[in-house]
C-alpha atoms as a PDB file:
ATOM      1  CA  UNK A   1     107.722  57.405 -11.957  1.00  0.00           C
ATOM      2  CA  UNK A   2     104.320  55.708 -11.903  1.00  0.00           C
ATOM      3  CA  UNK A   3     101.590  58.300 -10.525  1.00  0.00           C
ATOM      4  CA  UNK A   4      99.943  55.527  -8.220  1.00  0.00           C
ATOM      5  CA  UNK A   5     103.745  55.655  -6.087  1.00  0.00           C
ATOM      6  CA  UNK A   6     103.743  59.833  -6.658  1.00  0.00           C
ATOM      7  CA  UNK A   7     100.088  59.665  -4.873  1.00  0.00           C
ATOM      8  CA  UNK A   8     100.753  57.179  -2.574  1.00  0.00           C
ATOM      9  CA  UNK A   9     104.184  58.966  -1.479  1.00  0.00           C
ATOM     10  CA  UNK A  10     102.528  62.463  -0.897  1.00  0.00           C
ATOM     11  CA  UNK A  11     100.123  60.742   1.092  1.00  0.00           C
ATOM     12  CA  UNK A  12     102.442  58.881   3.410  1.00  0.00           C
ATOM     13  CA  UNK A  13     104.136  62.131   3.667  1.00  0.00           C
ATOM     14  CA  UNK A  14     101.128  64.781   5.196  1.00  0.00           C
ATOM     15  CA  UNK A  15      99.099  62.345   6.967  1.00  0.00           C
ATOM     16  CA  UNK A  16     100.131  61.088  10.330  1.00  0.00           C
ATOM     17  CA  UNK A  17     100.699  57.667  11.075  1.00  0.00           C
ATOM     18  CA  UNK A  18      99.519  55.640  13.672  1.00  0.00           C
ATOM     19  CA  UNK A  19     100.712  57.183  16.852  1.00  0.00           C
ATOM     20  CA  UNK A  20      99.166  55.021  20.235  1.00  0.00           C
ATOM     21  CA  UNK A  21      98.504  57.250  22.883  1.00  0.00           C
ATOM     22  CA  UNK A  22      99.622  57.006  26.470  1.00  0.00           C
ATOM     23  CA  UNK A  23      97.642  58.637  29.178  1.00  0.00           C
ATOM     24  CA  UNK A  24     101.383  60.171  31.800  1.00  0.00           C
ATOM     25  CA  UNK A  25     100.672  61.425  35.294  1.00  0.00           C
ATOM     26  CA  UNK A  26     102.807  64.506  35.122  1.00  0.00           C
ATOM     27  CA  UNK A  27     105.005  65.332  38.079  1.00  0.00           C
ATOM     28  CA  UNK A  28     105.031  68.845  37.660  1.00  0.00           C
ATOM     29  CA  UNK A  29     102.644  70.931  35.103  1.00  0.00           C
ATOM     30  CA  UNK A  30     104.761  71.523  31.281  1.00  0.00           C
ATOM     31  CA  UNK A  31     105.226  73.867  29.374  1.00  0.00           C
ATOM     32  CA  UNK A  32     102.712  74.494  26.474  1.00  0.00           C
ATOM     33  CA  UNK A  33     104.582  76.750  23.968  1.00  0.00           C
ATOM     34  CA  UNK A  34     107.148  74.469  21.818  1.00  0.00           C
ATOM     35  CA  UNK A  35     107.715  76.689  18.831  1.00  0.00           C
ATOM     36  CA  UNK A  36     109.135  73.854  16.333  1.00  0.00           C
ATOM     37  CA  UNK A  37     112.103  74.169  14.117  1.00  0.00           C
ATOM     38  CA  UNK A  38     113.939  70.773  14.479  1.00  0.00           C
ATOM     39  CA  UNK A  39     113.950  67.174  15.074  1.00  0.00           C
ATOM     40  CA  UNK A  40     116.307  65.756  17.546  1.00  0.00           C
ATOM     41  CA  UNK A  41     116.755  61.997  17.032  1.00  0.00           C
ATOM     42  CA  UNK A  42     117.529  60.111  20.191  1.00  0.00           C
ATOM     43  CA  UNK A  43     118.458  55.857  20.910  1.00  0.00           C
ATOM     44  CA  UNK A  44     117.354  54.874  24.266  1.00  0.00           C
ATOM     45  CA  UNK A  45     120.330  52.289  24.920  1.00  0.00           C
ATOM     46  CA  UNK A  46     118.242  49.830  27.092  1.00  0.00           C
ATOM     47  CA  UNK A  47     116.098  47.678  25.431  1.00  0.00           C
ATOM     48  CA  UNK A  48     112.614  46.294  26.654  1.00  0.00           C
ATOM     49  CA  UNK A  49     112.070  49.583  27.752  1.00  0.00           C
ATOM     50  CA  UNK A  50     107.840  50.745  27.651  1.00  0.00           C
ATOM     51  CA  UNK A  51     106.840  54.200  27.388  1.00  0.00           C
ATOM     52  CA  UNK A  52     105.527  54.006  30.678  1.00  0.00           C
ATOM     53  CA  UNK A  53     109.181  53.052  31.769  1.00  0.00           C
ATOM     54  CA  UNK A  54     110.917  55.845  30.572  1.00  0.00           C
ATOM     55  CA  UNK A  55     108.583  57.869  32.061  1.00  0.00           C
ATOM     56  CA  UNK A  56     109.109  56.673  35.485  1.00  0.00           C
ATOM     57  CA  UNK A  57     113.251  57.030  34.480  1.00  0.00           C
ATOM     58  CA  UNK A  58     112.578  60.664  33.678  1.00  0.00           C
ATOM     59  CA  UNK A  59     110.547  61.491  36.732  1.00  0.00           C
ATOM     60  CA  UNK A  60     113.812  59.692  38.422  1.00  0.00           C
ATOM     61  CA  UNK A  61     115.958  62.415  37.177  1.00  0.00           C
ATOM     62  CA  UNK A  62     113.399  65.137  38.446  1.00  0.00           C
ATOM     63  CA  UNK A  63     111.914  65.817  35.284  1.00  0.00           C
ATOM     64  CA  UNK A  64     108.069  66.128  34.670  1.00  0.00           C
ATOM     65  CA  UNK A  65     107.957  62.915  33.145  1.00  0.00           C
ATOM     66  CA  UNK A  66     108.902  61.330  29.715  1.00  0.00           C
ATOM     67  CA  UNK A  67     111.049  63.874  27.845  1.00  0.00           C
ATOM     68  CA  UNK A  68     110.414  62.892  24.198  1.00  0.00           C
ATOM     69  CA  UNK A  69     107.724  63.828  22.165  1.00  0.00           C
ATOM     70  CA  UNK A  70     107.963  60.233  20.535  1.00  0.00           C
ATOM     71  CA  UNK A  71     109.016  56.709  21.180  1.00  0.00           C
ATOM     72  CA  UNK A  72     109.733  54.484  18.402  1.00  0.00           C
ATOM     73  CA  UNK A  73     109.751  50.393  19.543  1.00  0.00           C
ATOM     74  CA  UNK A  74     111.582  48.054  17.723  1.00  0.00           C
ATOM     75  CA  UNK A  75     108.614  46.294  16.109  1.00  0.00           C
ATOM     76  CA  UNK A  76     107.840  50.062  14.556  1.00  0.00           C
ATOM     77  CA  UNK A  77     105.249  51.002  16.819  1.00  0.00           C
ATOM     78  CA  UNK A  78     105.101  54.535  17.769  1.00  0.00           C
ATOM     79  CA  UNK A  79     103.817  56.203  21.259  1.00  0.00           C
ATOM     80  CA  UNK A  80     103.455  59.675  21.848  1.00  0.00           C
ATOM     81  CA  UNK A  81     105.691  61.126  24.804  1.00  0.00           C
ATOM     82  CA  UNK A  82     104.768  64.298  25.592  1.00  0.00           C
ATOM     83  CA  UNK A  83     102.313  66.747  23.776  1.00  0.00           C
ATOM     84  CA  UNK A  84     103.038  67.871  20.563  1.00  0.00           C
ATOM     85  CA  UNK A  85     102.584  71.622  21.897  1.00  0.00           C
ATOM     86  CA  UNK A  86     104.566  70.813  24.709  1.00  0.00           C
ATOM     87  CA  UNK A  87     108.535  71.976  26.023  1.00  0.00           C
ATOM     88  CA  UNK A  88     110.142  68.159  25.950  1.00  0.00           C
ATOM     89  CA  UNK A  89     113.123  67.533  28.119  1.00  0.00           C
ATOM     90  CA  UNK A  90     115.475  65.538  25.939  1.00  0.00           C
ATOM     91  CA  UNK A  91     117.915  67.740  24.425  1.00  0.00           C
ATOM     92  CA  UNK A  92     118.832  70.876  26.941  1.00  0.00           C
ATOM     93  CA  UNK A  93     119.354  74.205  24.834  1.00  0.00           C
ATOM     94  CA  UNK A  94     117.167  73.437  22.048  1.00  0.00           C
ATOM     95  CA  UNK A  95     113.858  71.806  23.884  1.00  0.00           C
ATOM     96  CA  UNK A  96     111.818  75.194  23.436  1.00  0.00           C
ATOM     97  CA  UNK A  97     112.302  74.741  19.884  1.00  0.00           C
ATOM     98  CA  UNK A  98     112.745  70.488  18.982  1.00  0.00           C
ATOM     99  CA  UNK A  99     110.346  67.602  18.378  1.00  0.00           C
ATOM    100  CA  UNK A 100     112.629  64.622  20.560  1.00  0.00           C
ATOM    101  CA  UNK A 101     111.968  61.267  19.181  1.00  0.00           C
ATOM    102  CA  UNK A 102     113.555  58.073  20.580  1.00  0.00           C
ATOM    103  CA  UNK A 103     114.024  54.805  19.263  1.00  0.00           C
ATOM    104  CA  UNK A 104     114.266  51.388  21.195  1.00  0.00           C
ATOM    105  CA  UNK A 105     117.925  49.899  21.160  1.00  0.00           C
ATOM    106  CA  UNK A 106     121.385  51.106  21.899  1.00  0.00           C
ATOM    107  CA  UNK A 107     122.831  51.965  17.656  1.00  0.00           C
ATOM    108  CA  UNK A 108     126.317  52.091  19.380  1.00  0.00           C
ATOM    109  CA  UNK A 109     126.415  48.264  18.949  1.00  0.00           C
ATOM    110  CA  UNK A 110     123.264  47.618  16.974  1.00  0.00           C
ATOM    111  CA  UNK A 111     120.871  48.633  14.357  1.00  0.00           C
ATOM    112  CA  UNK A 112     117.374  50.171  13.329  1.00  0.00           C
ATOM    113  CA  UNK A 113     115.103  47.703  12.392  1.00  0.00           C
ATOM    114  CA  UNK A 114     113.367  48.512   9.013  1.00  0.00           C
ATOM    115  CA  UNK A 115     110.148  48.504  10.929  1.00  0.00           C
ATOM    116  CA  UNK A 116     112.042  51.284  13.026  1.00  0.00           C
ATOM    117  CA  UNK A 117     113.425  52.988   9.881  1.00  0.00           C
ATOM    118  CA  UNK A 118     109.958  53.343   8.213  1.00  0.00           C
ATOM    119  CA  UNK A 119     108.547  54.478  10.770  1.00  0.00           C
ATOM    120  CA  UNK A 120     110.853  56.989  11.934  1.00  0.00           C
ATOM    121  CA  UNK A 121     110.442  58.160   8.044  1.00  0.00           C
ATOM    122  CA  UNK A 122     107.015  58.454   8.538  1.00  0.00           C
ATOM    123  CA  UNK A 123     106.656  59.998  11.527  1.00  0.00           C
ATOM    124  CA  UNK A 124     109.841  62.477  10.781  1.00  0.00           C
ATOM    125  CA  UNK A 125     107.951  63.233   7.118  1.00  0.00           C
ATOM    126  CA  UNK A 126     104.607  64.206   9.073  1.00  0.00           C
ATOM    127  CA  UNK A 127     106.557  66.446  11.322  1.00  0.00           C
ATOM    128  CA  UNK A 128     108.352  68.236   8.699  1.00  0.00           C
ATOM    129  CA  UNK A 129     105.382  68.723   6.769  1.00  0.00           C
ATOM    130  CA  UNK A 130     103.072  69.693   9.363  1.00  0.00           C
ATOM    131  CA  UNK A 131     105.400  71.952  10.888  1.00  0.00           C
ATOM    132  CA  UNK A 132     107.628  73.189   8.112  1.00  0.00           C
ATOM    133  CA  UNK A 133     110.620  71.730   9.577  1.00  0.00           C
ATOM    134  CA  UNK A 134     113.528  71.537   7.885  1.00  0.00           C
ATOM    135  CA  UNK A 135     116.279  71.011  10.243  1.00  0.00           C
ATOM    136  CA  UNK A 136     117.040  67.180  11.403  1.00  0.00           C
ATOM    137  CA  UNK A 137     119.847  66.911  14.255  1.00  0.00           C
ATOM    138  CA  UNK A 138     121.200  64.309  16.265  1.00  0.00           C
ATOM    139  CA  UNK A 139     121.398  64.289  19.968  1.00  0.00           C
ATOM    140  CA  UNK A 140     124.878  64.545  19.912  1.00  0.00           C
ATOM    141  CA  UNK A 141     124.881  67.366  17.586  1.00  0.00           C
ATOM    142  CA  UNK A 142     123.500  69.608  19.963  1.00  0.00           C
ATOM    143  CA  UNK A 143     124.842  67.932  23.235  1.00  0.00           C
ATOM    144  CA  UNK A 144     128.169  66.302  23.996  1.00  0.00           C
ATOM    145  CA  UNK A 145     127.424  62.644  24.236  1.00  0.00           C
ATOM    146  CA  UNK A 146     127.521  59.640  21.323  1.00  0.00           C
ATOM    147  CA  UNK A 147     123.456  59.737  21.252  1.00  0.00           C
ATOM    148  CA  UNK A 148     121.889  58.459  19.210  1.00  0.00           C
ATOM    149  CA  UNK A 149     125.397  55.725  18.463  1.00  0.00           C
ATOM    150  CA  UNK A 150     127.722  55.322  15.914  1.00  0.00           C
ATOM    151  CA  UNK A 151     125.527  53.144  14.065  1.00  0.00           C
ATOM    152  CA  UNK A 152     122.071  55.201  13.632  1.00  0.00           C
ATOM    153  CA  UNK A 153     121.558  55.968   9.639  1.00  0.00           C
ATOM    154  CA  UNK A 154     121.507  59.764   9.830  1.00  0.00           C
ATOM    155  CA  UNK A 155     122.910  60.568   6.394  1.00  0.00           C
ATOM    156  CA  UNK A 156     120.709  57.423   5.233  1.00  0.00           C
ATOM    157  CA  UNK A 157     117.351  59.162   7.156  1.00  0.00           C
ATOM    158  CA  UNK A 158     117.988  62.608   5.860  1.00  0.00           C
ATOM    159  CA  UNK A 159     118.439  61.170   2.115  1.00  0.00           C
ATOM    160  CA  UNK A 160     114.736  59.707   2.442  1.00  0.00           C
ATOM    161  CA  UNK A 161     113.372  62.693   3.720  1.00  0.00           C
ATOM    162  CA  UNK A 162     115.546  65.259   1.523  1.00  0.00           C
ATOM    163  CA  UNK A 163     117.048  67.011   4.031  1.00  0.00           C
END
């Protein structure tokens, strides 16, 4: 393997990407002691959603606001959800412990986009790395429901990321 693509891979893989930041009115104080272990991977099945939507969704249900950690738009672009050091509300049983990312789009009846795919890679590889995570679920492996669809690339994502 060329050295330039060796360099240029362990870069992409400890350095963040771009993450824009939203400023969230919380509805009730969280919870600043996640203790990391796991990514959950999440689809949001409406589309056109902005992170400023699904926060007012979540504070719908009663929660204190957006439950993921990150939100991945179809166009690639990333937003931060909650804190990093924050609970998240997205997965109950393992929020204490799990990153939540969502993606834009319903996989159940469509697909990532690669812009999606790369960055979810990205994002997922600075995780790992910064957090020595080594356990990658789906929503619906630790909840009964068909989150994130039939057609999100989990065997495909974990095979980038060796996992």
């Amino acid at each position: 393997m060329r050295s330039d693509l060796v360099n240029r891979k362990d870069t992409f893989s400890t350095q963040a990407p771009e993450i824009m930041e939203i400023t969230y009115n919380w509805a009730q104080p969280l919870s600043y002691d996640l203790n990391p272990n796991m990514i959950v991977y999440h689809h949001t099945v409406k589309t056109d959603l902005t992170p400023q939507r699904i926060d007012e969704l979540h504070k719908e249900r009663g929660w204190s606001g957006v439950g993921y950690h990150f939100y991945i738009r179809k166009d690639g672009t990333i937003y931060r959800g909650r804190p990093e050091n924050a609970i998240g509300s997205h997965a109950q049983g393992v929020n204490a412990r799990a990153f939540g990312i969502s993606l834009e789009g319903n996989f159940n009846n469509e697909y990532l986009t690669m812009q999606q795919k790369d960055s979810l890679i990205a994002l997922s590889k600075y995780l790992m790395n910064k957090y020595n995570i080594t356990d990658l679920k789906r929503h619906k492996d630790v909840r009964n429901t068909e989150c994130p669809g039939v057609n999100f690339p989990f065997e495909e994502i974990k095979a980038e990321l060796n996992v």
